[in-house]
C-alpha atoms as a PDB file:
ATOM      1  CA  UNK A   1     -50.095   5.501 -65.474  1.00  0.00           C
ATOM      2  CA  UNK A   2     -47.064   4.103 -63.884  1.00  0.00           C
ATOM      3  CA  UNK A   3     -46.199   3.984 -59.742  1.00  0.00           C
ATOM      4  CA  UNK A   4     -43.437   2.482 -58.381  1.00  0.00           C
ATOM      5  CA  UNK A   5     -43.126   2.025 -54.585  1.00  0.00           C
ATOM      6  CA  UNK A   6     -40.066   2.572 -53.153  1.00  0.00           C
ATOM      7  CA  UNK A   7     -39.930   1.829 -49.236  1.00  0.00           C
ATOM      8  CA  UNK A   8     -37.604  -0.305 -47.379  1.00  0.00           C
ATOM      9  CA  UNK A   9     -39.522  -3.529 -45.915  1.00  0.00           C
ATOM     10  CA  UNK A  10     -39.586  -3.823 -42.586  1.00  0.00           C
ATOM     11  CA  UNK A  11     -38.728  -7.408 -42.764  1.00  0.00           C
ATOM     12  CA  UNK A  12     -40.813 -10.609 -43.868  1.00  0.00           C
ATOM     13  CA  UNK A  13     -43.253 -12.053 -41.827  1.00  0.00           C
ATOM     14  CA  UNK A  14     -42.911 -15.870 -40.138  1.00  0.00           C
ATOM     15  CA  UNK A  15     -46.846 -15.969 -41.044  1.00  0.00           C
ATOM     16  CA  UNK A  16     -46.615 -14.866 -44.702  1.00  0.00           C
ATOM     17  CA  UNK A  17     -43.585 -17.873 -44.814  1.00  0.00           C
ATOM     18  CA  UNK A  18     -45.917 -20.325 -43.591  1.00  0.00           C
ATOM     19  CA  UNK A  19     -48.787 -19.679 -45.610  1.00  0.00           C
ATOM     20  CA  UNK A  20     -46.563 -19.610 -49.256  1.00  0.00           C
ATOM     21  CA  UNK A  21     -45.592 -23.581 -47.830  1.00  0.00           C
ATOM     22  CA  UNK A  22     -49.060 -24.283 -47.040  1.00  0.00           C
ATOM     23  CA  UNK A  23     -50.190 -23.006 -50.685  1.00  0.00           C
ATOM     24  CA  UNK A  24     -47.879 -25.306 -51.691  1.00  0.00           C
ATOM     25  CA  UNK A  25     -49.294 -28.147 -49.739  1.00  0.00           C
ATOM     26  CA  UNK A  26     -52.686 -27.091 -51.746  1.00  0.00           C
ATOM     27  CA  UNK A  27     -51.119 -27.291 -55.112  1.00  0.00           C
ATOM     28  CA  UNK A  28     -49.417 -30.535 -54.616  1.00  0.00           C
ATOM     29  CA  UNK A  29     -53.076 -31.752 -53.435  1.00  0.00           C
ATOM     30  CA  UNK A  30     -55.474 -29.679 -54.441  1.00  0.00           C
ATOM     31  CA  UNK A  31     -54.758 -27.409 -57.159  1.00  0.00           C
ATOM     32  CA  UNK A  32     -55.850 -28.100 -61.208  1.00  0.00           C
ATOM     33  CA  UNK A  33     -53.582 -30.545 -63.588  1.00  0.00           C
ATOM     34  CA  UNK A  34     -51.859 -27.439 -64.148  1.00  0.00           C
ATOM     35  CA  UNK A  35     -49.824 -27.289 -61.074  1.00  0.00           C
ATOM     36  CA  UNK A  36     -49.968 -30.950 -60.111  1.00  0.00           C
ATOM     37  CA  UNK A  37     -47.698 -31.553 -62.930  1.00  0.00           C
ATOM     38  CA  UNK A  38     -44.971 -29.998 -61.246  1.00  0.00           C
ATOM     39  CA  UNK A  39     -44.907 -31.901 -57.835  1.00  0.00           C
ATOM     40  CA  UNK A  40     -41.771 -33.574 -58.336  1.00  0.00           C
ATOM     41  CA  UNK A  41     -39.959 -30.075 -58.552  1.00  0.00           C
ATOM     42  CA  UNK A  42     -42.075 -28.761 -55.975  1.00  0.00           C
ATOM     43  CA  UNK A  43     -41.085 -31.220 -53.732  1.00  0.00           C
ATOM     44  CA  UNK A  44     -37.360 -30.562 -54.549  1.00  0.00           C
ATOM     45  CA  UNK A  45     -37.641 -26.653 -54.475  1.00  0.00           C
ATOM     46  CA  UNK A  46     -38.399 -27.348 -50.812  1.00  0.00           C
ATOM     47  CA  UNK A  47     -36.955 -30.486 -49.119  1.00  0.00           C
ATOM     48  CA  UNK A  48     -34.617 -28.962 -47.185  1.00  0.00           C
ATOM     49  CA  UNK A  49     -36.974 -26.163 -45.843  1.00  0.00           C
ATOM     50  CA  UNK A  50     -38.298 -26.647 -42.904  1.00  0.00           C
ATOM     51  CA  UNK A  51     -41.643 -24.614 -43.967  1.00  0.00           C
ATOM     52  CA  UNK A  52     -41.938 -26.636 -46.763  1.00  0.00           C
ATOM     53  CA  UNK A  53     -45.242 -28.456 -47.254  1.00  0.00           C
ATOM     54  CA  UNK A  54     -43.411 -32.210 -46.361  1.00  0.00           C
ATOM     55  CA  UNK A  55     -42.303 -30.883 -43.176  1.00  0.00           C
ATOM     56  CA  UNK A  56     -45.600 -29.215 -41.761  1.00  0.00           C
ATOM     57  CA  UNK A  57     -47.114 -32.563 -42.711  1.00  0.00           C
ATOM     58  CA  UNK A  58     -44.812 -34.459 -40.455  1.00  0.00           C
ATOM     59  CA  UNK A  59     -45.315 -32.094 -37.513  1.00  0.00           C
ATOM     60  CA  UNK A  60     -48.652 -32.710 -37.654  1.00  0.00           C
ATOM     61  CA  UNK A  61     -48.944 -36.241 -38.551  1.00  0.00           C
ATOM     62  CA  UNK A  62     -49.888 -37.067 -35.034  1.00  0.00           C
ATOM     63  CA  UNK A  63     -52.870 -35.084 -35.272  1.00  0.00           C
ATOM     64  CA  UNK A  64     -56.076 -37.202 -35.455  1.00  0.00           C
ATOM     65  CA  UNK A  65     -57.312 -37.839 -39.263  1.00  0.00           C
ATOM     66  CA  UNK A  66     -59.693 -35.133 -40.513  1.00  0.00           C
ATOM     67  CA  UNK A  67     -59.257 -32.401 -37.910  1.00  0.00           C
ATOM     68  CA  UNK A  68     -58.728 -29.136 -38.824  1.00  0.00           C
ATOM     69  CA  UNK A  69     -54.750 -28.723 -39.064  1.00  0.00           C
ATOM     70  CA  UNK A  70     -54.305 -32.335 -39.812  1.00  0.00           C
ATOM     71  CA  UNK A  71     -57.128 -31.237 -43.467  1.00  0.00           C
ATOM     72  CA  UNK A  72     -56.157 -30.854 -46.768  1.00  0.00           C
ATOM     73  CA  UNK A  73     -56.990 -27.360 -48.248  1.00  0.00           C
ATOM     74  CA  UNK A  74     -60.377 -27.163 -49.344  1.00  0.00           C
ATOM     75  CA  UNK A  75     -61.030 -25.926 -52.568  1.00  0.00           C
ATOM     76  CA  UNK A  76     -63.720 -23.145 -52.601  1.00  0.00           C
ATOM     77  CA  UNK A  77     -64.246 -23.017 -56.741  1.00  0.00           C
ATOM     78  CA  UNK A  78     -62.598 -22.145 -59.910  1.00  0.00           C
ATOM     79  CA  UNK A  79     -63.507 -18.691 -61.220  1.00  0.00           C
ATOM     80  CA  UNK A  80     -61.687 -18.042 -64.956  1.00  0.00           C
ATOM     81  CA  UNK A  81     -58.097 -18.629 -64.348  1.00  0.00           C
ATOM     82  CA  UNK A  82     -58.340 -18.443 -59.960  1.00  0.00           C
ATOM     83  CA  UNK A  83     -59.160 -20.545 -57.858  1.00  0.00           C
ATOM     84  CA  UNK A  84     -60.707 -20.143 -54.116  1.00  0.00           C
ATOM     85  CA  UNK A  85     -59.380 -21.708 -51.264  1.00  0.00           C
ATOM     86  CA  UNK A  86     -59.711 -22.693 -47.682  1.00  0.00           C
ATOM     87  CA  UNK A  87     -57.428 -24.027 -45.430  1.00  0.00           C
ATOM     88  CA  UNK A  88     -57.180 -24.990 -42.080  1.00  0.00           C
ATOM     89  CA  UNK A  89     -60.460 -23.404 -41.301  1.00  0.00           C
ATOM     90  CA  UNK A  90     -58.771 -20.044 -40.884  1.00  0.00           C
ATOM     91  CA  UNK A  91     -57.020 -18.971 -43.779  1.00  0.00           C
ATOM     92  CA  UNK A  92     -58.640 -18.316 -47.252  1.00  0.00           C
ATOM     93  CA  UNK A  93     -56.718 -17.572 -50.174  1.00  0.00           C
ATOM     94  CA  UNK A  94     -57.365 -17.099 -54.087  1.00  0.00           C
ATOM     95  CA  UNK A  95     -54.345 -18.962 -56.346  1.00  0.00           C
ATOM     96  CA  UNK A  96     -53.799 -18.169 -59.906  1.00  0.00           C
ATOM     97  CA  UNK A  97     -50.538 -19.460 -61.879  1.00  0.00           C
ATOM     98  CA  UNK A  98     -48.435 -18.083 -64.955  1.00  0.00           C
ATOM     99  CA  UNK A  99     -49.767 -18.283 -68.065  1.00  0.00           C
ATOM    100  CA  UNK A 100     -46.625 -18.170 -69.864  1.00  0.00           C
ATOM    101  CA  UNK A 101     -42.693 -18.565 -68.331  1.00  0.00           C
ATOM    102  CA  UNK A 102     -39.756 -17.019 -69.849  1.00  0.00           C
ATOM    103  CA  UNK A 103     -37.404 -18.200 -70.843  1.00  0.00           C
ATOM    104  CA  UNK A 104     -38.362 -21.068 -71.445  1.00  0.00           C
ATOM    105  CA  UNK A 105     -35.249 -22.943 -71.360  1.00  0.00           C
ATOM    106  CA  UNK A 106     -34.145 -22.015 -68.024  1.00  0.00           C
ATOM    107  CA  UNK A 107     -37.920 -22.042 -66.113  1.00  0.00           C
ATOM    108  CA  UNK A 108     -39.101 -25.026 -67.209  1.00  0.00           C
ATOM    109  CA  UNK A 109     -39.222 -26.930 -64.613  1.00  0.00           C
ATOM    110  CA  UNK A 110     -39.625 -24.597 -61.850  1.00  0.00           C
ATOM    111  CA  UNK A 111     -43.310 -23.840 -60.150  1.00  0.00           C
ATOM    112  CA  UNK A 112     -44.606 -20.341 -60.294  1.00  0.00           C
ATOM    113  CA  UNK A 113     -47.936 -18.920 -58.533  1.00  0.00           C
ATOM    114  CA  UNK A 114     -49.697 -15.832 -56.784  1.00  0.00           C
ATOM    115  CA  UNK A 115     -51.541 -15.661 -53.820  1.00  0.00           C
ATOM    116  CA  UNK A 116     -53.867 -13.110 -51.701  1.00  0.00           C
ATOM    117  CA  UNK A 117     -54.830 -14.649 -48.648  1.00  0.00           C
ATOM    118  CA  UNK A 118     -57.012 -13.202 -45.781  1.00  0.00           C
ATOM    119  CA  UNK A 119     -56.431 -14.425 -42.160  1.00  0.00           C
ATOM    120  CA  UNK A 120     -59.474 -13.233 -40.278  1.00  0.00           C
ATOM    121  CA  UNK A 121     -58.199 -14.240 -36.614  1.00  0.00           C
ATOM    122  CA  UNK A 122     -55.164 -12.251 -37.417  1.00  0.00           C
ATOM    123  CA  UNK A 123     -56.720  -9.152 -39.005  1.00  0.00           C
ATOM    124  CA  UNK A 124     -55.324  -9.896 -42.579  1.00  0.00           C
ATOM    125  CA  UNK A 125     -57.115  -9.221 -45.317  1.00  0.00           C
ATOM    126  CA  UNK A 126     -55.686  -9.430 -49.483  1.00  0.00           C
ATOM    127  CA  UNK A 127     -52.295 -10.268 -48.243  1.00  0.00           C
ATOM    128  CA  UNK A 128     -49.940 -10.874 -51.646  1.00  0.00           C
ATOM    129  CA  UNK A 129     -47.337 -13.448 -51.534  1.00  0.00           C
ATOM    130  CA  UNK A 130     -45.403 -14.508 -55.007  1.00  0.00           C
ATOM    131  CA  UNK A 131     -43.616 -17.528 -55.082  1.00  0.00           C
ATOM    132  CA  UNK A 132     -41.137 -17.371 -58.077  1.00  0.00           C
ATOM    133  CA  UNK A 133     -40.422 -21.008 -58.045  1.00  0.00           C
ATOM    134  CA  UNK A 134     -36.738 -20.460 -58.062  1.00  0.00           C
ATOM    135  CA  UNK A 135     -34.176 -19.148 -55.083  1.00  0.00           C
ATOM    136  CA  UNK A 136     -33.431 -15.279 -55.302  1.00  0.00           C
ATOM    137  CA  UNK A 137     -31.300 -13.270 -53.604  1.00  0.00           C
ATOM    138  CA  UNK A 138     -32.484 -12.023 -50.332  1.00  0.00           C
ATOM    139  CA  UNK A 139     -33.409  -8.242 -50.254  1.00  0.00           C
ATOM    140  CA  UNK A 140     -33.584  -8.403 -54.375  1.00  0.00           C
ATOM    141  CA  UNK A 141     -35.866  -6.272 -56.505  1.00  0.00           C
ATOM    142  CA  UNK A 142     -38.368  -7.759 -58.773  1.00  0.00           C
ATOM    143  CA  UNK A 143     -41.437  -5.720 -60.597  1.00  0.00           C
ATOM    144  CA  UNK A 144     -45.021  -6.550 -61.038  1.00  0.00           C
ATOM    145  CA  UNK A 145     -46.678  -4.661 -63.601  1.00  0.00           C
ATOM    146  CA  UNK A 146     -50.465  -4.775 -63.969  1.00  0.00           C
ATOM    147  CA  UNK A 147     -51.387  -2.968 -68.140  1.00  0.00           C
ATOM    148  CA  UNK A 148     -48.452  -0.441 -66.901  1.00  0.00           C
ATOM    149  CA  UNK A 149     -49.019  -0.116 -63.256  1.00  0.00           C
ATOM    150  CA  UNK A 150     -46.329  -0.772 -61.689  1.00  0.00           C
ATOM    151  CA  UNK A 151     -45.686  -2.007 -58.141  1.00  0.00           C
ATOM    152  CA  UNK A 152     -42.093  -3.297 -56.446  1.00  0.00           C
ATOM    153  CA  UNK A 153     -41.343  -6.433 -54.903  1.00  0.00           C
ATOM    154  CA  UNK A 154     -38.927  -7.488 -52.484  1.00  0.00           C
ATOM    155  CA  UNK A 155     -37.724 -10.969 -52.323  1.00  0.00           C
ATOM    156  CA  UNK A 156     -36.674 -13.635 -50.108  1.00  0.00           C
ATOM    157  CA  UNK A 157     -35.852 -16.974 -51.054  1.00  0.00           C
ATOM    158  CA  UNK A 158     -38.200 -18.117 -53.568  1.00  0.00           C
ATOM    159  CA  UNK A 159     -40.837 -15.805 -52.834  1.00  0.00           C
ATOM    160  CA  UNK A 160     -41.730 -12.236 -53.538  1.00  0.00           C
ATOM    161  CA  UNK A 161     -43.704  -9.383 -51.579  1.00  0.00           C
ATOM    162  CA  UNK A 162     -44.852  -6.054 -51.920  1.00  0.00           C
ATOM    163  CA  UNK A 163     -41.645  -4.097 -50.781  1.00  0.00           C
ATOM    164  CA  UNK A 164     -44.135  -1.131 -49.258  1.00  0.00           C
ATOM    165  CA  UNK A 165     -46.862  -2.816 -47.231  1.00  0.00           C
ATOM    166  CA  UNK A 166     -48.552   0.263 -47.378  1.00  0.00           C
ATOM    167  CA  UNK A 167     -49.484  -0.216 -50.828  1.00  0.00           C
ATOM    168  CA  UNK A 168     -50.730  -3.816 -50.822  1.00  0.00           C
ATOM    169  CA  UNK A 169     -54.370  -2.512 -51.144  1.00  0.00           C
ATOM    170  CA  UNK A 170     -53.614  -0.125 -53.515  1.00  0.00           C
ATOM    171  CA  UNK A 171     -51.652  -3.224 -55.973  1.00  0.00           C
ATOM    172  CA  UNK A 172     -54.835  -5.193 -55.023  1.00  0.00           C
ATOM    173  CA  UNK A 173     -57.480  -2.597 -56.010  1.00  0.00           C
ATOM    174  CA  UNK A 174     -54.964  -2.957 -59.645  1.00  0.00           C
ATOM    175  CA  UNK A 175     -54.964  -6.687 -59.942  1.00  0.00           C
ATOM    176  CA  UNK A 176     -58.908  -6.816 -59.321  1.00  0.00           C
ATOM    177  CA  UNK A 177     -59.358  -4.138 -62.455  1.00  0.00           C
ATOM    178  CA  UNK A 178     -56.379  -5.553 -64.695  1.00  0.00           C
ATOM    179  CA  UNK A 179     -56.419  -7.692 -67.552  1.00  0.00           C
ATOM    180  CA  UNK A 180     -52.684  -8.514 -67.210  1.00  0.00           C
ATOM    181  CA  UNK A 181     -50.061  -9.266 -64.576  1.00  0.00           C
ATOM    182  CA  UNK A 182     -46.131  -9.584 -65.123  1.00  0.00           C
ATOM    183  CA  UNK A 183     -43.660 -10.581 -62.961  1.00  0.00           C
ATOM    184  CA  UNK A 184     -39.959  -9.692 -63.524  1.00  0.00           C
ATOM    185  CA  UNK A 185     -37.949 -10.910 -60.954  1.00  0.00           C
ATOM    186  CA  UNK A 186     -33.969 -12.450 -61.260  1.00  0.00           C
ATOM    187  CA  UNK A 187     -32.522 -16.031 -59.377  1.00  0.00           C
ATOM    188  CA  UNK A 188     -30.117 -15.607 -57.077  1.00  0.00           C
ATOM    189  CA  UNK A 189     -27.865 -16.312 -59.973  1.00  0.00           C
ATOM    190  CA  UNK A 190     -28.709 -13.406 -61.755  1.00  0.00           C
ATOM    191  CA  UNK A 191     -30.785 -14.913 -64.360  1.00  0.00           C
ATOM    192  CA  UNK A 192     -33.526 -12.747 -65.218  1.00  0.00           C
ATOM    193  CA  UNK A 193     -37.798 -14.588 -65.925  1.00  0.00           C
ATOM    194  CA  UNK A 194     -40.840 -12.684 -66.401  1.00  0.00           C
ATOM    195  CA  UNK A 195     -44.112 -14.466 -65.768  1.00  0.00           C
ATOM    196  CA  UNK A 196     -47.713 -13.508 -66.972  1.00  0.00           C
ATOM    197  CA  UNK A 197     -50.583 -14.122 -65.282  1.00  0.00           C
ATOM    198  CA  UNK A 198     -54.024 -13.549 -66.810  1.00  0.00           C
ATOM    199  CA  UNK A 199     -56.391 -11.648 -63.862  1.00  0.00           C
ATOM    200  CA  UNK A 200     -59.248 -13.136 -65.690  1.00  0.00           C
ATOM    201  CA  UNK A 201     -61.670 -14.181 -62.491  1.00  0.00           C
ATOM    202  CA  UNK A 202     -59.586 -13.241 -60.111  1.00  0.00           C
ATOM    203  CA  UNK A 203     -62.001 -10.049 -58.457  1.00  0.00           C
ATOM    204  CA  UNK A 204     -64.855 -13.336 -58.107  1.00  0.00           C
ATOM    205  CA  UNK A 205     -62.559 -15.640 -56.734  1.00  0.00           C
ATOM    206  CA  UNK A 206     -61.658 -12.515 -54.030  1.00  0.00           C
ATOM    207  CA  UNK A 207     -65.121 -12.245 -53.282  1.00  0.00           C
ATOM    208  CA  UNK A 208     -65.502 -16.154 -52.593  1.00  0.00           C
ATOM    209  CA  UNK A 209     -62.427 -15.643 -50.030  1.00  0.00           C
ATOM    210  CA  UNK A 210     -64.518 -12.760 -48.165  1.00  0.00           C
ATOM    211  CA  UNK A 211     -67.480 -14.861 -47.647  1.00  0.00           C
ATOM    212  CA  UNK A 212     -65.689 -18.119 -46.775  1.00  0.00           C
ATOM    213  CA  UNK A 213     -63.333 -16.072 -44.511  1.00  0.00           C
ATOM    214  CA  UNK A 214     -65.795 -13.657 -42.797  1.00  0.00           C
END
């Protein structure tokens, strides 16, 4: 079976910005060998971003050690390729990277993960956030396709959303069942990748961010 949403966005949320740079901040400190190998170009990708994970950690370096904004994210447990995650002691989120990048030649040293986050205080709950790890044009079209489902994105930078919000629970409902997730998205250069992520885990590690994240 094969849907593709069509809507226009209403526009990206400062919140959904925010979190992609604090996921970040958990990979760079956090996350498995598999993403910490990549810090140097995660650091790069966003220097001069004022979201980026370097810059929320200077804002808040005058916060006293071990508080809640001033903590690194917590991680929750590691569930087949997810992970769980806490952070901040109000957003929860489960993490899960590409299993394979291509091509190879021109991704290599770019930083790719998913995200579905639930922010309790703000009434979000399986919130999807892609960050493709290289800049894109804004307003592009990208495609994720779970075993021939098919969902559009909408990018923004280096990240990617569901381009119809109203069928974030429907995509998530997808991902939970899948075996398979691939992202096709193109850099703002026109250079086309196409990630794959294995959902193996990924319904558990969900579950972990409901009970963490009441």
């Amino acid at each position: 079976m094969m849907r593709i949403t069509s809507s226009n966005p209403s526009g990206l949320s400062a919140a959904r910005t925010f979190i992609l740079a604090l996921v970040g901040a958990a990979l760079l400190c956090a996350a498995p060998p598999a993403f910490a190998k990549n810090k140097a170009a995660a650091k790069d990708t966003n220097a001069a971003s004022d979201d980026s994970p370097d810059a929320h950690a200077d804002k808040k370096g005058s916060k006293k050690k071990g508080g809640k904004e001033g903590a690194k994210p917590e991680l929750l447990g590691t569930f087949g390729d997810w992970s769980a995650f806490s952070a901040q002691g109000k957003t929860c989120y489960a993490l899960g990277s590409p299993k394979e990048r291509q091509p190879k030649a021109k991704v290599k040293d770019t930083q790719a993960y998913i995200f579905i986050s639930s922010r309790p205080a703000e009434g979000v709950r399986n919130e999807v956030a892609i960050n493709l790890g290289y800049s894109t044009k804004d307003n592009g079209s990208a495609i994720a396709d779970i075993d021939g489902d098919m969902f559009e994105l909408v990018t923004k930078g280096v990240n990617a959303w569901v381009k119809n919000p109203a069928k974030e629970k429907e995509l998530v409902e997808s991902l939970k069942g899948g075996s398979k997730l691939t992202v096709k998205a193109s850099s703002s250069k026109g250079s086309s990748t196409t990630d794959t992520y294995s959902l193996k885990g990924l319904s558990d590690a969900l579950t972990r961010v409901q009970q963490e994240c009441k």
